[in-house]
Each structure stands twice: as C-alpha cells, then as structure tokens.
C-alpha atoms as a PDB file:
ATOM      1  CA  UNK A   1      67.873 -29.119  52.563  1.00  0.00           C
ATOM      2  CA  UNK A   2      66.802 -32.076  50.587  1.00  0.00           C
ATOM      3  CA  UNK A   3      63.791 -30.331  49.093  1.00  0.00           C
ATOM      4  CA  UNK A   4      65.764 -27.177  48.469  1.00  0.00           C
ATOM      5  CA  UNK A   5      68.449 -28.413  45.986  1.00  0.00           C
ATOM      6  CA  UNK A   6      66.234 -29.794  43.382  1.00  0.00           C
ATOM      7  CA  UNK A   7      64.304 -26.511  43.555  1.00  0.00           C
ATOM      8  CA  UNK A   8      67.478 -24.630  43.533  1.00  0.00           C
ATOM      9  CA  UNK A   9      68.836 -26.764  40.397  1.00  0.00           C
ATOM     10  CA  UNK A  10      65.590 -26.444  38.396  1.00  0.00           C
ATOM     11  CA  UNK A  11      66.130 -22.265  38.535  1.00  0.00           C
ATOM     12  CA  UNK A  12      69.234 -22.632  37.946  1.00  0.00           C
ATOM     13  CA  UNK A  13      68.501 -24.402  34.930  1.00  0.00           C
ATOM     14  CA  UNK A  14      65.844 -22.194  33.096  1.00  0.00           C
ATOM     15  CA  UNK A  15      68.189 -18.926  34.726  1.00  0.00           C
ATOM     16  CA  UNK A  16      70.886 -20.453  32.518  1.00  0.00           C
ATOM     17  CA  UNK A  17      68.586 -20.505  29.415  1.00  0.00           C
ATOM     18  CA  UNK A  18      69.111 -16.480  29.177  1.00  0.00           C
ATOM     19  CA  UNK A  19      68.186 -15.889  25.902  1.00  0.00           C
ATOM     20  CA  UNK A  20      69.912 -12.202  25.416  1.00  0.00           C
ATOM     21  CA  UNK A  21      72.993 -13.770  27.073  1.00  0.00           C
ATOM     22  CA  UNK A  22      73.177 -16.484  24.913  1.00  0.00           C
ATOM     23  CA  UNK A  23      72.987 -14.311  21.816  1.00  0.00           C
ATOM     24  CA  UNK A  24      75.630 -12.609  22.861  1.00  0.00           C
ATOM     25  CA  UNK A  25      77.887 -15.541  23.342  1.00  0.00           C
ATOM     26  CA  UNK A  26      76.579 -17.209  20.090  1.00  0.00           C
ATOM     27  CA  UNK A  27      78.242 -13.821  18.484  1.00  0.00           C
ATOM     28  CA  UNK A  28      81.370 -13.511  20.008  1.00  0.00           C
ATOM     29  CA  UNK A  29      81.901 -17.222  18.869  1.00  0.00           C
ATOM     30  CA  UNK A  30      81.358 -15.916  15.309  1.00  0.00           C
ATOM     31  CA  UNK A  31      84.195 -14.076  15.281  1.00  0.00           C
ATOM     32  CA  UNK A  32      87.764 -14.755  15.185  1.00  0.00           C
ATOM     33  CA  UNK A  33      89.743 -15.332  18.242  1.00  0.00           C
ATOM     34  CA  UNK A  34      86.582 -15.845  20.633  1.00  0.00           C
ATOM     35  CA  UNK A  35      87.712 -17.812  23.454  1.00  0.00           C
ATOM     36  CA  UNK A  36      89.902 -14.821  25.521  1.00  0.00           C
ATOM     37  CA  UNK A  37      86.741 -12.470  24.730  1.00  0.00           C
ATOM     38  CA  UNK A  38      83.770 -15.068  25.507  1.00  0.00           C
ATOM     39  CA  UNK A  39      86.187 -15.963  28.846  1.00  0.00           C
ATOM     40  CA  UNK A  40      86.102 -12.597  29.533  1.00  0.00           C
ATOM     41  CA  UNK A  41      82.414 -11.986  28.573  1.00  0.00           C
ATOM     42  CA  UNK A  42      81.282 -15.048  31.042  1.00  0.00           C
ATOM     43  CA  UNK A  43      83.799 -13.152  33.691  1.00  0.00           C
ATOM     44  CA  UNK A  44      81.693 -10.396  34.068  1.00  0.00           C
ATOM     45  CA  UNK A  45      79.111 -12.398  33.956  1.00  0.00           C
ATOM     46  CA  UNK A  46      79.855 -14.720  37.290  1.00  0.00           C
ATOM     47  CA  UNK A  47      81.838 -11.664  39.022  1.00  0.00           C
ATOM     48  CA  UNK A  48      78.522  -9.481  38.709  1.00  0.00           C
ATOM     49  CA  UNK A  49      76.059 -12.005  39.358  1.00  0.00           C
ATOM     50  CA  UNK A  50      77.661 -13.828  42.149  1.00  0.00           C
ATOM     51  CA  UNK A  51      78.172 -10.588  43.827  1.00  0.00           C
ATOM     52  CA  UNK A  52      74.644  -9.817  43.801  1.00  0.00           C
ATOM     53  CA  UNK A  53      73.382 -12.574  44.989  1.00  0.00           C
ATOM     54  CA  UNK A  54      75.633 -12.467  47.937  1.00  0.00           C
ATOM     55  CA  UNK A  55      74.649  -9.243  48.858  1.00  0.00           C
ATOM     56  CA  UNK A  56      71.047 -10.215  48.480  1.00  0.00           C
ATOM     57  CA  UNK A  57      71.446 -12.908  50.671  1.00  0.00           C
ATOM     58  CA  UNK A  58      74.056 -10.684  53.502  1.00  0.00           C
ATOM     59  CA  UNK A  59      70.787  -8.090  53.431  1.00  0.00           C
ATOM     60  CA  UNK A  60      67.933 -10.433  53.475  1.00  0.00           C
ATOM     61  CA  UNK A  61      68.889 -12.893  55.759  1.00  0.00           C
ATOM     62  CA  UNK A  62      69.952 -10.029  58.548  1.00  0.00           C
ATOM     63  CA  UNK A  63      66.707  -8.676  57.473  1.00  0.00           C
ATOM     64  CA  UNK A  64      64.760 -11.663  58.140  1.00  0.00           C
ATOM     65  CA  UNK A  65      66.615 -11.929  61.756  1.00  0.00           C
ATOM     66  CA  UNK A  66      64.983  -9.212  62.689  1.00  0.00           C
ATOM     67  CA  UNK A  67      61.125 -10.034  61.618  1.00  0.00           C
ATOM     68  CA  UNK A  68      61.909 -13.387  62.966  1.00  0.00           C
ATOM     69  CA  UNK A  69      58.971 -15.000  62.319  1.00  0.00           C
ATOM     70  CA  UNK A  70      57.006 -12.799  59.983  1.00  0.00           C
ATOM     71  CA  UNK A  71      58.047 -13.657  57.098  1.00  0.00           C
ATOM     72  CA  UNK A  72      55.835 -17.233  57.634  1.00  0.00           C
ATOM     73  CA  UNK A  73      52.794 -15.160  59.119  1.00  0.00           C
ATOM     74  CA  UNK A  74      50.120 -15.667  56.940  1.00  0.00           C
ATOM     75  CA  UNK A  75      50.186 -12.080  55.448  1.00  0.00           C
ATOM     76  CA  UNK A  76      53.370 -12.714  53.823  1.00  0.00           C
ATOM     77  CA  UNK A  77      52.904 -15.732  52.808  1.00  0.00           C
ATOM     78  CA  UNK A  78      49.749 -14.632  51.315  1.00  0.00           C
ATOM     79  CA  UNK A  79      51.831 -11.591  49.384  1.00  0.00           C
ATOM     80  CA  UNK A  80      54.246 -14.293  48.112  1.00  0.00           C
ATOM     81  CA  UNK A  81      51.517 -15.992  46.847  1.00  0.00           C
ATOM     82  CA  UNK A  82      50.156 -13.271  44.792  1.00  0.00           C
ATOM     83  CA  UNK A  83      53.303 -12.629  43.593  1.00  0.00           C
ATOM     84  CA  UNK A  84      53.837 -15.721  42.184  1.00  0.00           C
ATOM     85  CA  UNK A  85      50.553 -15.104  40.677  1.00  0.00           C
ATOM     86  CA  UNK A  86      50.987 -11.999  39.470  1.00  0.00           C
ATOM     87  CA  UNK A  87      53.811 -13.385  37.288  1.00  0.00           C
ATOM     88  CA  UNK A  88      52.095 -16.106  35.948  1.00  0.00           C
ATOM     89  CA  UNK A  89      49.775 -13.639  34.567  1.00  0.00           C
ATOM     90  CA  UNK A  90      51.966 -11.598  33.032  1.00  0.00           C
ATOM     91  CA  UNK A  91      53.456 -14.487  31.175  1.00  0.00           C
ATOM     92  CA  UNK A  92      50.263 -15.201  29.933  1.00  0.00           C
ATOM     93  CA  UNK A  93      49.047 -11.807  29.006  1.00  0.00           C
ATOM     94  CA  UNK A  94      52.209  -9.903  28.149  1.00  0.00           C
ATOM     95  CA  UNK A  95      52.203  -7.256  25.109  1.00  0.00           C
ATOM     96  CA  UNK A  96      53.713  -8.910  22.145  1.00  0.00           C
ATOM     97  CA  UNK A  97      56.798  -6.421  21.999  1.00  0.00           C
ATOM     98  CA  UNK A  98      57.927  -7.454  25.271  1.00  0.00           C
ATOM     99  CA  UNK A  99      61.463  -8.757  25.941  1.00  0.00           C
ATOM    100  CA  UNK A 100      63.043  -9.134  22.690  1.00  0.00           C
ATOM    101  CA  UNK A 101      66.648 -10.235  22.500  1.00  0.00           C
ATOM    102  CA  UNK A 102      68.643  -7.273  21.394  1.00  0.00           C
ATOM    103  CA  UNK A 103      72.188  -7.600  20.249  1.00  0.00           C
ATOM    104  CA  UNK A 104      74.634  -4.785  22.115  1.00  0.00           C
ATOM    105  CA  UNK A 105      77.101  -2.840  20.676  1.00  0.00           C
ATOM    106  CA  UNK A 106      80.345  -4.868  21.630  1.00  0.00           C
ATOM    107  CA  UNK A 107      83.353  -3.350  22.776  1.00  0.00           C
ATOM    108  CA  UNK A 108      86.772  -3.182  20.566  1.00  0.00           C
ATOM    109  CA  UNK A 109      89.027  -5.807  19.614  1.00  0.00           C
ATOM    110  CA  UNK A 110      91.709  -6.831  21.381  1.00  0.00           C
ATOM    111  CA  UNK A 111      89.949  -5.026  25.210  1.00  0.00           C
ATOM    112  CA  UNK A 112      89.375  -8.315  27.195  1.00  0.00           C
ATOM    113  CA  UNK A 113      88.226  -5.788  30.065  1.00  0.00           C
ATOM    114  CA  UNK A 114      85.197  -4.095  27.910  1.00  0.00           C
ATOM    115  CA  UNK A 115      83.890  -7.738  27.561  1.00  0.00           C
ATOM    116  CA  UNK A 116      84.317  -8.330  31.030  1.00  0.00           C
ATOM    117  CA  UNK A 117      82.059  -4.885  31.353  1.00  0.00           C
ATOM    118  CA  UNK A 118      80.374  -6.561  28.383  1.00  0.00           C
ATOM    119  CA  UNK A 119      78.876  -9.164  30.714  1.00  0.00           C
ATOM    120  CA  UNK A 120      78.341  -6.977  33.708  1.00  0.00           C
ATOM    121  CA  UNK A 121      76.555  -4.824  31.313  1.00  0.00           C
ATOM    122  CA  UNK A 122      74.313  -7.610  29.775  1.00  0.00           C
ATOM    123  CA  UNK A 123      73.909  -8.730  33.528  1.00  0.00           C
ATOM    124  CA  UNK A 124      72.464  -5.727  34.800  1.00  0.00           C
ATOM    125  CA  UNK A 125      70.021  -5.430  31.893  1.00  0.00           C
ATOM    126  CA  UNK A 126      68.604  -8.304  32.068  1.00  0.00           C
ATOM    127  CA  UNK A 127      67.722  -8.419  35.744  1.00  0.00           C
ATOM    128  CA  UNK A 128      64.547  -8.110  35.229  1.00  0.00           C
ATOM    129  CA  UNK A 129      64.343 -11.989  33.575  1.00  0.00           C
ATOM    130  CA  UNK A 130      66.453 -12.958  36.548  1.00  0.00           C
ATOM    131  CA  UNK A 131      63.488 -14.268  38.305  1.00  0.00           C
ATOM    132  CA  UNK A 132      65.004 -17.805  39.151  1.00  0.00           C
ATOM    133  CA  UNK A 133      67.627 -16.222  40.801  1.00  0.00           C
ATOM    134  CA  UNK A 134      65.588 -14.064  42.903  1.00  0.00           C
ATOM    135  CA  UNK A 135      63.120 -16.818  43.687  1.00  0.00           C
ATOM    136  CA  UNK A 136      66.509 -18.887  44.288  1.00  0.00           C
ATOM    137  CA  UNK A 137      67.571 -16.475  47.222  1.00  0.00           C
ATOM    138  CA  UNK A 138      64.085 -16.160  48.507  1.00  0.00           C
ATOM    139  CA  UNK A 139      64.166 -20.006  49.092  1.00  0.00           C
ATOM    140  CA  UNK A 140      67.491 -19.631  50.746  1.00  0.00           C
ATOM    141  CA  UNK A 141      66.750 -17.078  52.705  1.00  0.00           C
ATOM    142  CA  UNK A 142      63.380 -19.055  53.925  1.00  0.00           C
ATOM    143  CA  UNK A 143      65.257 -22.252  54.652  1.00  0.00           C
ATOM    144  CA  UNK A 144      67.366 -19.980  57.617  1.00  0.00           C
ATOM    145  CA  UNK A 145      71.100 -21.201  56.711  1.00  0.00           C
ATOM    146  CA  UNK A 146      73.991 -20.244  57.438  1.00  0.00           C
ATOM    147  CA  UNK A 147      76.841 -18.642  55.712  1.00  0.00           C
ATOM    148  CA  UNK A 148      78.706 -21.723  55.573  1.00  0.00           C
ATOM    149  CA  UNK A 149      75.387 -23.804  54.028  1.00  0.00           C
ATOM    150  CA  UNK A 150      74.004 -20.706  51.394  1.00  0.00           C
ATOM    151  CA  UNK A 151      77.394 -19.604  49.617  1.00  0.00           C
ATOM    152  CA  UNK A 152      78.418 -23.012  48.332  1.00  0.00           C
ATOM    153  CA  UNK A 153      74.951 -23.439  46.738  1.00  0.00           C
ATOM    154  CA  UNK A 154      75.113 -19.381  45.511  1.00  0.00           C
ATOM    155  CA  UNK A 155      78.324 -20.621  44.052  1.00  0.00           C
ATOM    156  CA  UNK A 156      76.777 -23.971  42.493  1.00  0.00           C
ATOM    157  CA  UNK A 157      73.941 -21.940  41.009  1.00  0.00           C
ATOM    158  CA  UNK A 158      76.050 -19.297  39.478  1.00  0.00           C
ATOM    159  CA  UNK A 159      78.386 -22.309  37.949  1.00  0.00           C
ATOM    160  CA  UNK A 160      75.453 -23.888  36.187  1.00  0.00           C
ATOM    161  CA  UNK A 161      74.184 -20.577  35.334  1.00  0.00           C
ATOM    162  CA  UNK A 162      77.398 -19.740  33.290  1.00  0.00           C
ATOM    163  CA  UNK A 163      77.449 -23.434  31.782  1.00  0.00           C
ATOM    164  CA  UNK A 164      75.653 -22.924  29.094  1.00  0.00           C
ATOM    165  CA  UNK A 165      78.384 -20.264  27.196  1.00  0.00           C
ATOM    166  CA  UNK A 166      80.883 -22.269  28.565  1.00  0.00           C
ATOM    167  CA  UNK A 167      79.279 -25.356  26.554  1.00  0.00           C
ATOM    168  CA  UNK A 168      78.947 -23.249  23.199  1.00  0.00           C
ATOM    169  CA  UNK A 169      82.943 -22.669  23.704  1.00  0.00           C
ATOM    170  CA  UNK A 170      83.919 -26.331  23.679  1.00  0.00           C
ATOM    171  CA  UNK A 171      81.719 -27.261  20.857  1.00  0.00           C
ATOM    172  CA  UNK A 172      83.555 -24.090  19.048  1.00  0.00           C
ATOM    173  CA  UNK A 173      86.899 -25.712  20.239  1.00  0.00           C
ATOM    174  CA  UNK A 174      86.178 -28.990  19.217  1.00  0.00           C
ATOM    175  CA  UNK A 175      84.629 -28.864  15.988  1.00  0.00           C
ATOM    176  CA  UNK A 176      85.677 -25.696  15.092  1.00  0.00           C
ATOM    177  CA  UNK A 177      84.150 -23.524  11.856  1.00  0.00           C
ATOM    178  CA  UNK A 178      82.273 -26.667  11.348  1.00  0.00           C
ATOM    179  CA  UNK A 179      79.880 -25.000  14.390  1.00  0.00           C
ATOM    180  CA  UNK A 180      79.535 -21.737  12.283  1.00  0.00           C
ATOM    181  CA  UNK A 181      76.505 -22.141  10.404  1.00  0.00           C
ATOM    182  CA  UNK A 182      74.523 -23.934  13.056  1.00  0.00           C
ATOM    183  CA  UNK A 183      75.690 -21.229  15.812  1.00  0.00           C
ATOM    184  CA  UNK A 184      74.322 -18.762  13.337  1.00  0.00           C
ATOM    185  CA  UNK A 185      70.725 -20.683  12.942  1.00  0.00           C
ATOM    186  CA  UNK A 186      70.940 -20.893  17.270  1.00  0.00           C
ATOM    187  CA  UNK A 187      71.191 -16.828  16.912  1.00  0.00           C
ATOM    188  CA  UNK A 188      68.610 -16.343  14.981  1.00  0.00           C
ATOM    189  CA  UNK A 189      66.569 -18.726  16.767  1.00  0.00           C
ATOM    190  CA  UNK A 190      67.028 -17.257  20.120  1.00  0.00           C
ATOM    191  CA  UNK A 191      66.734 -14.045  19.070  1.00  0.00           C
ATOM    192  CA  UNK A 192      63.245 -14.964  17.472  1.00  0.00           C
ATOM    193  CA  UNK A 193      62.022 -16.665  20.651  1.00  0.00           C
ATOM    194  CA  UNK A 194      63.608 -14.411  23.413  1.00  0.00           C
ATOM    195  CA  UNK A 195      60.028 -13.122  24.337  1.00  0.00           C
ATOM    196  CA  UNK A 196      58.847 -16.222  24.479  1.00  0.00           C
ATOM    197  CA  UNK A 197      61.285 -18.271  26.334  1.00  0.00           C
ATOM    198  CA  UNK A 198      61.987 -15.107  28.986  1.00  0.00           C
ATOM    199  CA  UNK A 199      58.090 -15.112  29.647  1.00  0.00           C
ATOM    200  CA  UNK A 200      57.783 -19.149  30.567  1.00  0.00           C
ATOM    201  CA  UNK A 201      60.829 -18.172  32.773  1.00  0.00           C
ATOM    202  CA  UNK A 202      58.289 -15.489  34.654  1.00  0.00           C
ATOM    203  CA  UNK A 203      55.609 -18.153  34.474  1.00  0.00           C
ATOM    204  CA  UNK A 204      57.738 -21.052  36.082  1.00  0.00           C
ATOM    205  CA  UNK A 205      59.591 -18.335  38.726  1.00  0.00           C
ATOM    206  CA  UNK A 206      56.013 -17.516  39.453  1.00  0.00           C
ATOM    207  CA  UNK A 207      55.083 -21.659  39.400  1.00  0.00           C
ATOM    208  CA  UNK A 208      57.497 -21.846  42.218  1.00  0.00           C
ATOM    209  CA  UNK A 209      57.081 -18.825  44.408  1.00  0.00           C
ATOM    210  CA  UNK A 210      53.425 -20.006  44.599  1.00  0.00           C
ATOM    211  CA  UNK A 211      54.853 -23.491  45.743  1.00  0.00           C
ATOM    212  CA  UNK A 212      57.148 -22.701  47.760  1.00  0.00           C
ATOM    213  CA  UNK A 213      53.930 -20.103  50.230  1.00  0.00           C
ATOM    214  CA  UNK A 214      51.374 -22.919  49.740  1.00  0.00           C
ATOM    215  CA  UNK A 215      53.835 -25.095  51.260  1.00  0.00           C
ATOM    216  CA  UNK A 216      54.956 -22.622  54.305  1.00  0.00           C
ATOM    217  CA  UNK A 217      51.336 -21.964  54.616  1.00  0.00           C
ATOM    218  CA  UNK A 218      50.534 -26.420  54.847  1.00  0.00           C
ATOM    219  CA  UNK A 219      53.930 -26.403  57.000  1.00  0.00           C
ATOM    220  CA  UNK A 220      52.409 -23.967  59.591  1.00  0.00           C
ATOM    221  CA  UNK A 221      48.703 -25.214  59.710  1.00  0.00           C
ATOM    222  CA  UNK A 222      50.639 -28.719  60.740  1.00  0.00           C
ATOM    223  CA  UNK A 223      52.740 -27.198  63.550  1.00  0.00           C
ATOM    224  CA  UNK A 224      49.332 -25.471  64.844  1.00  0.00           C
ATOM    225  CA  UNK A 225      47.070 -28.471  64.286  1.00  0.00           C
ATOM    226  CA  UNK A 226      49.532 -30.706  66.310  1.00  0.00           C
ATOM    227  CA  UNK A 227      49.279 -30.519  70.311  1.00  0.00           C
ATOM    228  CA  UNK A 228      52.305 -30.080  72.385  1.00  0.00           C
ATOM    229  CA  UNK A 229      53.655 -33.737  73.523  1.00  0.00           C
ATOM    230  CA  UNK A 230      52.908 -32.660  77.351  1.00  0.00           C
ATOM    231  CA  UNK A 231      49.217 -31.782  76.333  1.00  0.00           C
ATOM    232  CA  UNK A 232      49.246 -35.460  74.717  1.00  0.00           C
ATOM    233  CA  UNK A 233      50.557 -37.290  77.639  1.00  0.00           C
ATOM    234  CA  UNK A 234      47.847 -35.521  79.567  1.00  0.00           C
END
C-alpha cells in the first residue's frame, strides 16, 4: 500500500491535466452565470467516471480471482510490459493530427442536466487519453484489495481528477472578470498543445505500466530465488 499511493497520486495528477476537459471548463467560465453549469459539467464528469472505474474494478478483480495467479506468470507480465511499450512509442511517433482539443457544441442555457450529459459526453470521448486511470485500476487490481481498501482510493483519484475545474471556478469567483482574458490565453493554449500534452500522458501511462511488470517480474524472481525456511534450517 505504501508504494501504491504515490503511484496512484502521480496518475491522478497528469489524468487531471485533461486537456479537452479543461477547454471545456475554461469556456463555460467565459460565459455568464458559469458556476450552476460548470457544477453541473464536473457532475457528469465524477458520476460517469467514478462509475466506470468501479465497474472496472467489480469485473477485474472477480476476474483476477479466478486466474489466481496468472496474472504474475511471466507471460502476462511480459504482455504488460509491451504494452507499456507500445505506448511509449506511440507517444513518440504519433501522426501530427492526432488528439487535438476540439470544442463541443454545448447544450442550451438555462439546462443544468445537458451539462451534466455535457460531461458524461466529454467523458466518454476522451477515454481513450484516460490511460492513468486505466493503469490506476490495473495497479489496484494487482495489489489484491478489498472493497473496503480500493473504493476510498477510486474515490480520492476521481476527487483530484475533478480538481482542476473546480480550481478554475474559485479563481473565477474570486477575482472575477479580472480572470477573463487570461482564461481566454489558457484556452487557446490548451487547445494548441492538446496533442502534445495527451501524448506525454500515453508516454508516462506507458512509463508506469512498464514499472509496475519489471517490478512483479523482480518481486517473483525473489520469492523463487529464496529457499523455504525449513529447507534453511536443514
């Protein structure tokens, strides 16, 4: 457990630095009345998100009951592995139209629930940059906790993952207009470098995949290496 929660805060962290989600927010701040709508937004958001990774973890973890151990055999720790490194090297080599932050159509004024659907819809799209997360569960699930140990820290990660909108809306708050212009620089900024902030997020997911089998793999060479204590005594 000690090793996991820095791991699980450092995904949380770049998960949080969503760049098409933070566009998003940076817009409904721009216009008037934002806080109900970017409440809502960051609803849909957490509801969709937190539910997903809690089925994840219900399906994978009663799925890893039954392999037992073969999830550490060598093979799979070998397919994790590659995995990690096949994402590395598509951050590296991606075409140069991939993953641009595009800004959705946004639902009506006044609708709090289509920005609720809003988020679940900006959720689902970008679940393919929701590497940390899924590399998040994985570790989880590899740990072996229980209920009682995995949903407090699926609920931790989901709180810092939402932070960052949640941030933008008390700057708003407390400095009010004064935050338009530089909001608007942010915007353009992230929409800019959404392909290349999404693609160190593949790189780093893939960083710690590749960590997390090469340490399994270390972990299991030990536990063979070292003889029983009743062969030592002998």
């Amino acid at each position: 457990m000690d090793t996991l929660l820095p791991s699980l805060l450092l995904l949380a962290l770049l998960d949080s630095l969503n760049p098409s989600a933070l566009v998003v927010a940076l817009w409904l701040l721009s216009r008037p009345q934002p806080a109900p709508r970017l409440l809502a937004y960051v609803a849909g958001i957490l509801a969709s998100y937190l539910a997903l990774g809690a089925a994840m973890m219900l399906g994978f973890t009663a799925l890893s009951q039954r392999l037992g151990q073969a999830l550490d055999h060598p093979i799979a720790l070998i397919v994790q592995g590659l995995l990690g490194a096949a994402l590395l090297v598509y951050a590296i080599f991606a075409p140069s139209t991939a993953h641009s932050a595009h800004q959705p159509n946004l639902p009506a004024t006044g609708k709090l629930l289509g920005f609720v659907a809003l988020g679940m819809a900006v959720t689902a799209a970008e679940l393919v940059t929701a590497l940390p997360y899924f590399a998040a569960i994985a570790l989880m699930i590899g740990a072996e906790l229980g209920a009682a140990q995995w949903l407090p820290l699926l609920v931790g990660y989901n709180l810092i993952f939402i932070a960052p909108p949640l941030l933008l809306l008390g700057l708003h708050a407390l400095l009010g207009r004064r935050t338009d212009e530089r909001f608007a620089r942010w915007r353009a900024r992230l929409q800019r470098g959404a392909r290349e902030a999404t693609l160190w997020i593949f790189a780093l997911a893939g960083v710690a995949l590749m960590g997390d089998a090469a340490s399994r793999w270390v972990a299991a060479n030990k536990d063979t290496a070292t003889p029983p204590a009743t062969a030592q005594a002998r």
